[in-house]
PDB file of N, CA and C in Angstrom:
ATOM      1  N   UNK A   1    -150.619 227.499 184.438  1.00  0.00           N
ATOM      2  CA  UNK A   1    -149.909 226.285 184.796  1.00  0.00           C
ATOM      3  C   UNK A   1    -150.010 225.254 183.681  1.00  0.00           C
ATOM      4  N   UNK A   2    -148.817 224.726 183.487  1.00  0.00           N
ATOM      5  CA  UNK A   2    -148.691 223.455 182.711  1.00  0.00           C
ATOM      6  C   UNK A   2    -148.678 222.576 182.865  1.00  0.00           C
ATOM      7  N   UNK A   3    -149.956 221.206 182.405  1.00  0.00           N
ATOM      8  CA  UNK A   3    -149.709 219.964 183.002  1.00  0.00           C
ATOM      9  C   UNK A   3    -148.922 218.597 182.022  1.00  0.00           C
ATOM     10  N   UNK A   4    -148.171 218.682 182.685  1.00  0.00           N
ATOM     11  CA  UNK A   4    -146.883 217.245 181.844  1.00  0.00           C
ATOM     12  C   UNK A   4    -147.702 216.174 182.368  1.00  0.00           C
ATOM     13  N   UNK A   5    -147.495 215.174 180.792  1.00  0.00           N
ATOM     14  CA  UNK A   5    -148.014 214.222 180.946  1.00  0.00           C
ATOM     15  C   UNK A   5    -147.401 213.145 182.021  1.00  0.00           C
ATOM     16  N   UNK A   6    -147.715 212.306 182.925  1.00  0.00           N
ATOM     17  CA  UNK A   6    -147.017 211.681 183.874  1.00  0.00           C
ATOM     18  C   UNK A   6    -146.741 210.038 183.481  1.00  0.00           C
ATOM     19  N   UNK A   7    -145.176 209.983 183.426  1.00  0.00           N
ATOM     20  CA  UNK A   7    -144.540 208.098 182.693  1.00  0.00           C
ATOM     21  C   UNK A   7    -144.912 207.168 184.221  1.00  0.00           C
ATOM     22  N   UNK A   8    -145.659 206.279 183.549  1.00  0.00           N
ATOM     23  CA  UNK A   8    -145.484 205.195 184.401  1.00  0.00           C
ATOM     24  C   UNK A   8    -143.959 204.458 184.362  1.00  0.00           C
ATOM     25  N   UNK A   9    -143.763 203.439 185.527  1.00  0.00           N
ATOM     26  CA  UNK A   9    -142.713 202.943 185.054  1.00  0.00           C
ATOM     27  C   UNK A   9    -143.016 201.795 184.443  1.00  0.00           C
ATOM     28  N   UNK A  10    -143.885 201.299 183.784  1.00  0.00           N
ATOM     29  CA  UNK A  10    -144.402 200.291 182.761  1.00  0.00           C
ATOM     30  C   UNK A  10    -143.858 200.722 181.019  1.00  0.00           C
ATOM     31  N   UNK A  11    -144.246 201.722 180.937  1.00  0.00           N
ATOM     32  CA  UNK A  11    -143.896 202.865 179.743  1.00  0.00           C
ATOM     33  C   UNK A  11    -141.881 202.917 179.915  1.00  0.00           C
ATOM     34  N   UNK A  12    -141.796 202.999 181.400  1.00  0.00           N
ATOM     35  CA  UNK A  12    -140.151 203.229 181.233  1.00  0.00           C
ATOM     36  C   UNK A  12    -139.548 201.868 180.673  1.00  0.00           C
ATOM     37  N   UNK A  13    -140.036 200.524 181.567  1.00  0.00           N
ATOM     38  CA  UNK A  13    -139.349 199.498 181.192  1.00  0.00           C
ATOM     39  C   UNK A  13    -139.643 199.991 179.858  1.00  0.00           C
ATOM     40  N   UNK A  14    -140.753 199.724 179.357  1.00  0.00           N
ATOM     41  CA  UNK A  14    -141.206 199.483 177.588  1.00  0.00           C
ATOM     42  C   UNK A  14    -139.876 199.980 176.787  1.00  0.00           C
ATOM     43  N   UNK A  15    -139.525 201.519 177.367  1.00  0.00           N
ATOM     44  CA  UNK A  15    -138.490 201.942 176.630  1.00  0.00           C
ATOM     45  C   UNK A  15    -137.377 201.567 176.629  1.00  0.00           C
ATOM     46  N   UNK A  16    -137.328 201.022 178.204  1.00  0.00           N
ATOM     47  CA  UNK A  16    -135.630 200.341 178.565  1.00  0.00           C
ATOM     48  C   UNK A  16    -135.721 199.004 177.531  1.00  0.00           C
ATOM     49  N   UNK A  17    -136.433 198.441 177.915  1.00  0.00           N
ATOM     50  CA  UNK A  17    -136.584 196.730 176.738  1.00  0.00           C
ATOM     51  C   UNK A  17    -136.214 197.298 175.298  1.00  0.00           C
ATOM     52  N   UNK A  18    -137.114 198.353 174.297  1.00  0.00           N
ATOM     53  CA  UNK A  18    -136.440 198.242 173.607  1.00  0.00           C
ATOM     54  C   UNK A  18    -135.318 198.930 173.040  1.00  0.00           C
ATOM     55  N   UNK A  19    -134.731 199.913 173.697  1.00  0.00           N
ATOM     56  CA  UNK A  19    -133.322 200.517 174.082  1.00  0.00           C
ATOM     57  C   UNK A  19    -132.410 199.294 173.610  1.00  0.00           C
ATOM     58  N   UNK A  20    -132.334 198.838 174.883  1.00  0.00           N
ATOM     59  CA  UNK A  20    -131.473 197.172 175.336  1.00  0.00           C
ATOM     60  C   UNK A  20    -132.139 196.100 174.285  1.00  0.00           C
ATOM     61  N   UNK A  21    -132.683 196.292 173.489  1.00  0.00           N
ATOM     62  CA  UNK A  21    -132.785 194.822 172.385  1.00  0.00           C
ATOM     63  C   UNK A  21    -132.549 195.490 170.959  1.00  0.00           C
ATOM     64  N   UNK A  22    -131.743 196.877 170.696  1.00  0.00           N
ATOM     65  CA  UNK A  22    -131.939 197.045 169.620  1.00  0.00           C
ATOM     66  C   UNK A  22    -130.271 196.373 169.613  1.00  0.00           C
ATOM     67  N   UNK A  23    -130.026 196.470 168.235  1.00  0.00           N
ATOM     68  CA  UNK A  23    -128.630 196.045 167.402  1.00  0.00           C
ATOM     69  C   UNK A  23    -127.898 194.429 168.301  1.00  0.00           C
ATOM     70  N   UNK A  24    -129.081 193.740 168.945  1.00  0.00           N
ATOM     71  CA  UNK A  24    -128.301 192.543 169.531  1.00  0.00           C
ATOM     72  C   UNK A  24    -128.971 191.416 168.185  1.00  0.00           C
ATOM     73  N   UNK A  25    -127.873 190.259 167.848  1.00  0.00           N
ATOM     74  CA  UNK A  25    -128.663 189.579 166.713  1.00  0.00           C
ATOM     75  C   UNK A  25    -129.015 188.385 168.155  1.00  0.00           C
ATOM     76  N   UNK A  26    -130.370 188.018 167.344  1.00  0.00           N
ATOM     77  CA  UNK A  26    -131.035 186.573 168.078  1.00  0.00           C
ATOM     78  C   UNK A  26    -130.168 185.507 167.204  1.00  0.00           C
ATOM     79  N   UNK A  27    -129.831 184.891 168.312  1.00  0.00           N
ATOM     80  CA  UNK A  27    -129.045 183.434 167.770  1.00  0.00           C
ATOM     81  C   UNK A  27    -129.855 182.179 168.185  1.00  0.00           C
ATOM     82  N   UNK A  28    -131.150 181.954 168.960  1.00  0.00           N
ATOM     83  CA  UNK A  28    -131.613 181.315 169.264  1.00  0.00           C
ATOM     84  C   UNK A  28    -132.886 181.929 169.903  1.00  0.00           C
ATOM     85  N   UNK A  29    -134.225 180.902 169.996  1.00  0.00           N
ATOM     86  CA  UNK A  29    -135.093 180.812 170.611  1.00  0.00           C
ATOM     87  C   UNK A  29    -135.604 180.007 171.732  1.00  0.00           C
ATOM     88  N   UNK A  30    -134.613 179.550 172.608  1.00  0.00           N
ATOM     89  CA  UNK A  30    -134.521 178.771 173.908  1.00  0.00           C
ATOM     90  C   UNK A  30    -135.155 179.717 174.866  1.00  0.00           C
ATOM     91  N   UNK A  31    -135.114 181.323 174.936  1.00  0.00           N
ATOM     92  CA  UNK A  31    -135.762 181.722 175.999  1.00  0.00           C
ATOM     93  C   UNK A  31    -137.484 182.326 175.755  1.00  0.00           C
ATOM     94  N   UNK A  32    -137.841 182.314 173.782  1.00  0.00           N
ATOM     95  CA  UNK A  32    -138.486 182.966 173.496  1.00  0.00           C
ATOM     96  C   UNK A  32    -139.674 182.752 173.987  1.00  0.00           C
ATOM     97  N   UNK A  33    -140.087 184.302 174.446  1.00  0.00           N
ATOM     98  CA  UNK A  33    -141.369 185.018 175.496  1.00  0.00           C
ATOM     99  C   UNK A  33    -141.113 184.846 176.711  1.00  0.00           C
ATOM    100  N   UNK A  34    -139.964 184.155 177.223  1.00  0.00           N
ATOM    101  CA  UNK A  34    -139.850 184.399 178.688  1.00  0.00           C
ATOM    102  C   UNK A  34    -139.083 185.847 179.078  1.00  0.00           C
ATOM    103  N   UNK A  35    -139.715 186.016 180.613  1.00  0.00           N
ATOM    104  CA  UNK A  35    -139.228 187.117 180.666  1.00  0.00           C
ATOM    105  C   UNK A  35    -138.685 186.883 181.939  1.00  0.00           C
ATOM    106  N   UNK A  36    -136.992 187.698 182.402  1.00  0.00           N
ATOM    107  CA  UNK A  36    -136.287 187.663 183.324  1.00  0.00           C
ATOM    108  C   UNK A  36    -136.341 188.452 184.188  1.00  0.00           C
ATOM    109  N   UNK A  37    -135.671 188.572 185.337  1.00  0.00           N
ATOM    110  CA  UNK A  37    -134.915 189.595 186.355  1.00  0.00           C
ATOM    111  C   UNK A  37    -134.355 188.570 186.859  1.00  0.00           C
ATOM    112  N   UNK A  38    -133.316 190.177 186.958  1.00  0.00           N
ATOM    113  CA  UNK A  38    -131.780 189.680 188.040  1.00  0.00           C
ATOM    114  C   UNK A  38    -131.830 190.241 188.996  1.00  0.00           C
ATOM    115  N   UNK A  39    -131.009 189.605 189.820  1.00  0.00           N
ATOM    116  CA  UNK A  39    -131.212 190.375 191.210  1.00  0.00           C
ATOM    117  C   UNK A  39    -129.805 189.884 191.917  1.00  0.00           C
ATOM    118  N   UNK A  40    -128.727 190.591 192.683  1.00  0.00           N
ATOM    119  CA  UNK A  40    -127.790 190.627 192.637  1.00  0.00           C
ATOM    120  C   UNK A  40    -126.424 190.919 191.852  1.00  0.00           C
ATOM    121  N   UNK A  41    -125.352 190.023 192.237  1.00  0.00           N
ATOM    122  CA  UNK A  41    -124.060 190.067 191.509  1.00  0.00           C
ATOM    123  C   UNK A  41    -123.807 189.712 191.070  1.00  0.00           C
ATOM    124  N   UNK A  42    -123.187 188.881 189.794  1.00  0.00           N
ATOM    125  CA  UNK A  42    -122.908 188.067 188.975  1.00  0.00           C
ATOM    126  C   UNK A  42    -121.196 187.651 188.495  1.00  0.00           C
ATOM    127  N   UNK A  43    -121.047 186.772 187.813  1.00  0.00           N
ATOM    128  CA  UNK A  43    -119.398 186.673 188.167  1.00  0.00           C
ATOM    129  C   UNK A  43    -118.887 187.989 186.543  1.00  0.00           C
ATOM    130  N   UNK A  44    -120.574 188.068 185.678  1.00  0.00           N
ATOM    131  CA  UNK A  44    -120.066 188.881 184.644  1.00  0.00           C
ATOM    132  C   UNK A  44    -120.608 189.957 184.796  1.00  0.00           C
ATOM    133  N   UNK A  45    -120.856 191.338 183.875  1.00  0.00           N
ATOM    134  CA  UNK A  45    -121.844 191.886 184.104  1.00  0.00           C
ATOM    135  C   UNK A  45    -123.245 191.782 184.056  1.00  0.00           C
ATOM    136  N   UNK A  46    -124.132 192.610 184.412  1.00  0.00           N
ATOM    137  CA  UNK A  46    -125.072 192.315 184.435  1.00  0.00           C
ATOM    138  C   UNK A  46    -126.031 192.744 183.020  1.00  0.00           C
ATOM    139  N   UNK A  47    -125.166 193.331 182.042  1.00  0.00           N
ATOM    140  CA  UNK A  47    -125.524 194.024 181.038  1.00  0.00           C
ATOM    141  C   UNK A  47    -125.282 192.952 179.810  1.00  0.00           C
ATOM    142  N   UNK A  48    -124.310 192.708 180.189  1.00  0.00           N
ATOM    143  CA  UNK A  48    -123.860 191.137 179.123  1.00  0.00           C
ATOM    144  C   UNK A  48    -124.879 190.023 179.785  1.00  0.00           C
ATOM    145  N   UNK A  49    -125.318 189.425 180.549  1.00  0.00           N
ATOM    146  CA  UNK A  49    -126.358 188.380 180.658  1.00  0.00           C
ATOM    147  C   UNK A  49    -127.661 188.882 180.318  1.00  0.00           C
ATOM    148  N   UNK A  50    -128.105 190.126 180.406  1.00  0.00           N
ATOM    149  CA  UNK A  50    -128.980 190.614 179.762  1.00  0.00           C
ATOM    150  C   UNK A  50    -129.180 190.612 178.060  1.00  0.00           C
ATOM    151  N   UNK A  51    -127.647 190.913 177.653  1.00  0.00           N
ATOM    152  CA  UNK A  51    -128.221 190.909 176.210  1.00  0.00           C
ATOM    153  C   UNK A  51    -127.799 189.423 175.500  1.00  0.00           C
ATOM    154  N   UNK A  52    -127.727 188.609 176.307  1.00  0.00           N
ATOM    155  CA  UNK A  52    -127.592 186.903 176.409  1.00  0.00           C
ATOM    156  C   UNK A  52    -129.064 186.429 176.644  1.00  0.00           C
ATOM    157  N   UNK A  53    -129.824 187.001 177.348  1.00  0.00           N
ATOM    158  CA  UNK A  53    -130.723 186.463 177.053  1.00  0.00           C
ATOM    159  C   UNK A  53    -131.776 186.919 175.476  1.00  0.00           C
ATOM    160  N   UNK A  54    -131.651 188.462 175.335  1.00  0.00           N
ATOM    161  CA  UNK A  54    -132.476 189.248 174.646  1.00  0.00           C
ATOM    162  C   UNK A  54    -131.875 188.099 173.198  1.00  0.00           C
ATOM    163  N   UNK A  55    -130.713 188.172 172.788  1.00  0.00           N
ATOM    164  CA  UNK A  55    -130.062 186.839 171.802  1.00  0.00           C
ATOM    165  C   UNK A  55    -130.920 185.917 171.882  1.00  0.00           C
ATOM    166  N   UNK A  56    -131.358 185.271 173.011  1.00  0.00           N
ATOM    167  CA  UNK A  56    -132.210 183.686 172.662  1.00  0.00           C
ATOM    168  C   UNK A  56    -133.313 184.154 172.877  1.00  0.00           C
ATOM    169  N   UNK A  57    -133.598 185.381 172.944  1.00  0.00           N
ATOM    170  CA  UNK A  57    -135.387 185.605 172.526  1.00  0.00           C
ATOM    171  C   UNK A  57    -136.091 185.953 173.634  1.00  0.00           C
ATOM    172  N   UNK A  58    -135.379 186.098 174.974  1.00  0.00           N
ATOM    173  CA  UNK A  58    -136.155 186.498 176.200  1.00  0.00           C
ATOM    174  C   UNK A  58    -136.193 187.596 176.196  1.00  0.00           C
ATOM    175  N   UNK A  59    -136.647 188.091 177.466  1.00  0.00           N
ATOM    176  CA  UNK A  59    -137.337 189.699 177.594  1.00  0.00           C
ATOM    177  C   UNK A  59    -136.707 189.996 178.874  1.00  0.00           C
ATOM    178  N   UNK A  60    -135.707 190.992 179.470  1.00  0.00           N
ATOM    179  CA  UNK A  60    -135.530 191.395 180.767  1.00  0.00           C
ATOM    180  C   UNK A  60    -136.166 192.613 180.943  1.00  0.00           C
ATOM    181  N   UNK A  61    -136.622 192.336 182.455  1.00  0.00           N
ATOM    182  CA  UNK A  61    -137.697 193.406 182.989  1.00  0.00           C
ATOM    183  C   UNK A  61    -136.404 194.030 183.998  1.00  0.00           C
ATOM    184  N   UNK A  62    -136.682 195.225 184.355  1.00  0.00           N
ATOM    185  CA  UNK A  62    -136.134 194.897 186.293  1.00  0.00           C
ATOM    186  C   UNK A  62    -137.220 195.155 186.934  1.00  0.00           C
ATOM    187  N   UNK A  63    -138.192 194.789 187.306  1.00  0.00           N
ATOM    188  CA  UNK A  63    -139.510 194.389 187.893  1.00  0.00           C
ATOM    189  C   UNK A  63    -140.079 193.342 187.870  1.00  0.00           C
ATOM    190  N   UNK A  64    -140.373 192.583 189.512  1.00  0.00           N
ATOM    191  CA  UNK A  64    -141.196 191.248 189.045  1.00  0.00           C
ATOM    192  C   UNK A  64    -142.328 191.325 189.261  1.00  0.00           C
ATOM    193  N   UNK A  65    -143.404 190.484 188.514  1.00  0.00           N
ATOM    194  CA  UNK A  65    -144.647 191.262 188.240  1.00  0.00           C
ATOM    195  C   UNK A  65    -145.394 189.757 188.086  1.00  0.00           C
ATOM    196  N   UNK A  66    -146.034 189.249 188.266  1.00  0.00           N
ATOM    197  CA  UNK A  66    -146.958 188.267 187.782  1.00  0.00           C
ATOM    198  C   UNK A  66    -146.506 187.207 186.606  1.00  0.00           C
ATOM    199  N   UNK A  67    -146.233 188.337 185.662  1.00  0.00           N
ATOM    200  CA  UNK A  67    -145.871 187.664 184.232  1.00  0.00           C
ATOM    201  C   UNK A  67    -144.581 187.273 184.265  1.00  0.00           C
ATOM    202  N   UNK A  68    -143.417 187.519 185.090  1.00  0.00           N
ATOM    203  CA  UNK A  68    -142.078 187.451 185.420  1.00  0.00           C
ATOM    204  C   UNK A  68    -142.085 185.695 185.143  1.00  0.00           C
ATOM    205  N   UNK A  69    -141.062 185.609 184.470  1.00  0.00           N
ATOM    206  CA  UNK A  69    -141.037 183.773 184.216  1.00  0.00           C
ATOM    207  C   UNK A  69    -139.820 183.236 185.054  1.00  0.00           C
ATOM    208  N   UNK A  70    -138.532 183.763 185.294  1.00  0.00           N
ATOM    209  CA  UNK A  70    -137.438 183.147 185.876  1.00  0.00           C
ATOM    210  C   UNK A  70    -136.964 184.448 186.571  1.00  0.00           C
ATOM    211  N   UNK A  71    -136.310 184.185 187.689  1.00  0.00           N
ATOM    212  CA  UNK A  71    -135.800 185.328 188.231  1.00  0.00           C
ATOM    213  C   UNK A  71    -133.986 184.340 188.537  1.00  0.00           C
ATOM    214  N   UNK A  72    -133.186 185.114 188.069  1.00  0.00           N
ATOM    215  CA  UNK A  72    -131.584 184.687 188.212  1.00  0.00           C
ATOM    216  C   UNK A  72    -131.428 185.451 189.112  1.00  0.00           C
ATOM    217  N   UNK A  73    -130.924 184.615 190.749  1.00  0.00           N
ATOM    218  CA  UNK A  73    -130.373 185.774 191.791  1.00  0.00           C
ATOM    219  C   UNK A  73    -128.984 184.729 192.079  1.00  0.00           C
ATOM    220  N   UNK A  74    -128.239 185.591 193.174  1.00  0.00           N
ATOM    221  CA  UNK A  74    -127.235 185.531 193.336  1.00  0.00           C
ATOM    222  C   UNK A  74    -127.359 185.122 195.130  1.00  0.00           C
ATOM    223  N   UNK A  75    -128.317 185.637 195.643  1.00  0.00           N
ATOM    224  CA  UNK A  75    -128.855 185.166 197.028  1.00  0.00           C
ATOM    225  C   UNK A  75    -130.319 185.210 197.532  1.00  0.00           C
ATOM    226  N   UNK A  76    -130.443 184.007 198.288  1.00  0.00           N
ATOM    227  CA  UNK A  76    -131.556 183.743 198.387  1.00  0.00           C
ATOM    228  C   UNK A  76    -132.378 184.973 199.184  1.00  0.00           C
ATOM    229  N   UNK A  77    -131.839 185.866 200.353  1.00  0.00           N
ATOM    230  CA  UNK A  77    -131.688 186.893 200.527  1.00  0.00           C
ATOM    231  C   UNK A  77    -132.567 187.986 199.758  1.00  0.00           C
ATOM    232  N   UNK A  78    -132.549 188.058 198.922  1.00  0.00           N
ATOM    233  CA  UNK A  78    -133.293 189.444 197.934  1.00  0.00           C
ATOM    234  C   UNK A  78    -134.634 189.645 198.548  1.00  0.00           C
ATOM    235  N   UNK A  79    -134.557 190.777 197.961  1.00  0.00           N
ATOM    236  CA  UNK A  79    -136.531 190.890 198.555  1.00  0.00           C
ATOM    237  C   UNK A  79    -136.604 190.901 197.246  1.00  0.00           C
ATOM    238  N   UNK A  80    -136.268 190.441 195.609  1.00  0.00           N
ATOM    239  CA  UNK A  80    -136.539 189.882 194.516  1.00  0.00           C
ATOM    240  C   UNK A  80    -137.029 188.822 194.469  1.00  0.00           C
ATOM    241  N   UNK A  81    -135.881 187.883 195.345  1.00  0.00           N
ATOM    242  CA  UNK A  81    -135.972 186.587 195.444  1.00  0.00           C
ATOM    243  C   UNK A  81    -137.234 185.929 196.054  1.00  0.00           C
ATOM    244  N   UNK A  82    -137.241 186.891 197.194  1.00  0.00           N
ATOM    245  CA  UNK A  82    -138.414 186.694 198.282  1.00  0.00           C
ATOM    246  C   UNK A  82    -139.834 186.798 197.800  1.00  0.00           C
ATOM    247  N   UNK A  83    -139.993 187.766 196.395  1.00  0.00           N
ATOM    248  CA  UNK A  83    -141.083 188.556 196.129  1.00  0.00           C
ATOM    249  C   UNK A  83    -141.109 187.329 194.746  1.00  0.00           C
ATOM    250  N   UNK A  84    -140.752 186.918 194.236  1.00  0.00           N
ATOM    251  CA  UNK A  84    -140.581 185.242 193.386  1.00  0.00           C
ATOM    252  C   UNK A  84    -141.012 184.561 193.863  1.00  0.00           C
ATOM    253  N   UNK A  85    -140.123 184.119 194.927  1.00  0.00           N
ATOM    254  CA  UNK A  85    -140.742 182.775 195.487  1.00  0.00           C
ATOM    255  C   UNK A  85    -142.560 182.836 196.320  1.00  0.00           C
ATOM    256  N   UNK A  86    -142.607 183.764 196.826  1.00  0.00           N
ATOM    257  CA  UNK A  86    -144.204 184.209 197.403  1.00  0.00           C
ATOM    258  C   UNK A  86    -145.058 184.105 195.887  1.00  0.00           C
ATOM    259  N   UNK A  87    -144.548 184.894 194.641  1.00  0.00           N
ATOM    260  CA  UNK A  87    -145.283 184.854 193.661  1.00  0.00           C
ATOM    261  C   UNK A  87    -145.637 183.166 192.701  1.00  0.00           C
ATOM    262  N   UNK A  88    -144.828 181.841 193.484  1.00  0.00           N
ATOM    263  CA  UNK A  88    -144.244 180.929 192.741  1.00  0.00           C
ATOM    264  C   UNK A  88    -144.111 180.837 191.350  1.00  0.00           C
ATOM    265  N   UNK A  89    -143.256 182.159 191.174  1.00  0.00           N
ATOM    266  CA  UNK A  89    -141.916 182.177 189.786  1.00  0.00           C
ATOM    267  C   UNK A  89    -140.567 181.529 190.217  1.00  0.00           C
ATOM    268  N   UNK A  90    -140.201 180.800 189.143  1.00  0.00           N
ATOM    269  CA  UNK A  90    -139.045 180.028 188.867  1.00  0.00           C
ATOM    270  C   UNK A  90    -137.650 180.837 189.100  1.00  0.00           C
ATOM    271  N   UNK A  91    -137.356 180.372 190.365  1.00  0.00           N
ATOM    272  CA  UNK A  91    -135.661 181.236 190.861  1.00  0.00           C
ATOM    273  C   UNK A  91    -134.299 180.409 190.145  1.00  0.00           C
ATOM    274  N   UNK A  92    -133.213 180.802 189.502  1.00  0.00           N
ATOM    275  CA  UNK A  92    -132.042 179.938 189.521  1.00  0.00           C
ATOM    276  C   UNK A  92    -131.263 180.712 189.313  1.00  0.00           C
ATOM    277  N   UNK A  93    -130.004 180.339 189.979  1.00  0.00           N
ATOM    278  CA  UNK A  93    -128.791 180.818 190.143  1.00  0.00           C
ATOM    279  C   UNK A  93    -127.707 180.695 188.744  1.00  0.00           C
ATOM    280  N   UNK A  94    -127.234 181.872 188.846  1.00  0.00           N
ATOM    281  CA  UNK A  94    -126.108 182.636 187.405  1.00  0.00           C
ATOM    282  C   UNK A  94    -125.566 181.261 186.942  1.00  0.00           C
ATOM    283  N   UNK A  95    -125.051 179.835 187.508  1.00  0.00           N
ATOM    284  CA  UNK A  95    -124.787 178.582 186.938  1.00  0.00           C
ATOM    285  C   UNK A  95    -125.880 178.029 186.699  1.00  0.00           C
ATOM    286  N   UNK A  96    -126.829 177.563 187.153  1.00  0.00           N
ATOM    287  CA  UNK A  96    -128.449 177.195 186.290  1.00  0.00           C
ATOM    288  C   UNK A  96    -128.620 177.615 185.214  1.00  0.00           C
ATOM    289  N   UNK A  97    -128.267 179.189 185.584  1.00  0.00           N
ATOM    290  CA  UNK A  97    -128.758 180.241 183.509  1.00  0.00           C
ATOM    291  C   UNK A  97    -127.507 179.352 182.801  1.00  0.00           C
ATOM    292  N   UNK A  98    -126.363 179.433 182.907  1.00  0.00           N
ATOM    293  CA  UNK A  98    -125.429 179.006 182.610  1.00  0.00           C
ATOM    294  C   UNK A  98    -125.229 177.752 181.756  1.00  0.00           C
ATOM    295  N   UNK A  99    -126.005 176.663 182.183  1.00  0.00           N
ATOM    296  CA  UNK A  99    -126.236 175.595 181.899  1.00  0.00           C
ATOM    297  C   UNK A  99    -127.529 174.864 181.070  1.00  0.00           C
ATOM    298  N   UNK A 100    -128.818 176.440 181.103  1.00  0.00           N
ATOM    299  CA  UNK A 100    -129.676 176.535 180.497  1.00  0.00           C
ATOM    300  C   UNK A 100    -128.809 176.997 178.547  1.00  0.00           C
ATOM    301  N   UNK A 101    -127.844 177.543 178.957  1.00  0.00           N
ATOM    302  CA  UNK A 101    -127.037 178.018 177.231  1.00  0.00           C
ATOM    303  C   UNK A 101    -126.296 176.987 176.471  1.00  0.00           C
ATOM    304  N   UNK A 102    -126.029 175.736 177.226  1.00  0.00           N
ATOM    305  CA  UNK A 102    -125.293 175.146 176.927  1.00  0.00           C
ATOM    306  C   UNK A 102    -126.327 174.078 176.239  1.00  0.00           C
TER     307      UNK A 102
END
């Protein structure tokens, strides 16, 4: 018998983060070291606000975790949202991020 080594999903984000931050240029450091999740729908995709933030220097997880700094939802509803606000991490809605770029 052969034993395969077993991926956490800590190791997966690791790979998804830097997958999703290669060939984007940083145009700013407004989000730098914060780290996101989304949770819901958005009026864009969810792949383009992602690499909107990775541009100003943030980090998207899809896991919230302790270290999680802002979570962008779409309803208060989420068990994201829910699992934020119990953690007291910073929730705001796709016009908040919105207005954080401007």
């Amino acid at each position: 018998l052969h034993s395969f080594p077993t991926r956490r999903s800590s190791d997966l984000e690791v790979q998804e983060e830097k997958e999703n931050s290669e060939d984007i240029e940083i145009v700013s450091d407004i989000f730098k070291d914060k780290i996101f999740v989304l949770t819901g729908n958005f009026s864009k995709p969810k792949k383009e606000i992602e690499k909107e933030i990775i541009a100003n220097g943030g980090i998207v997880k899809t896991s919230i975790t302790k270290d999680t700094n802002i979570v962008i939802y779409e309803k208060e509803t989420s068990s994201k949202y829910k699992k934020a606000e119990k953690l007291g991490i910073e929730r705001i809605t796709e016009e908040e991020y919105n207005n954080m770029l401007k």
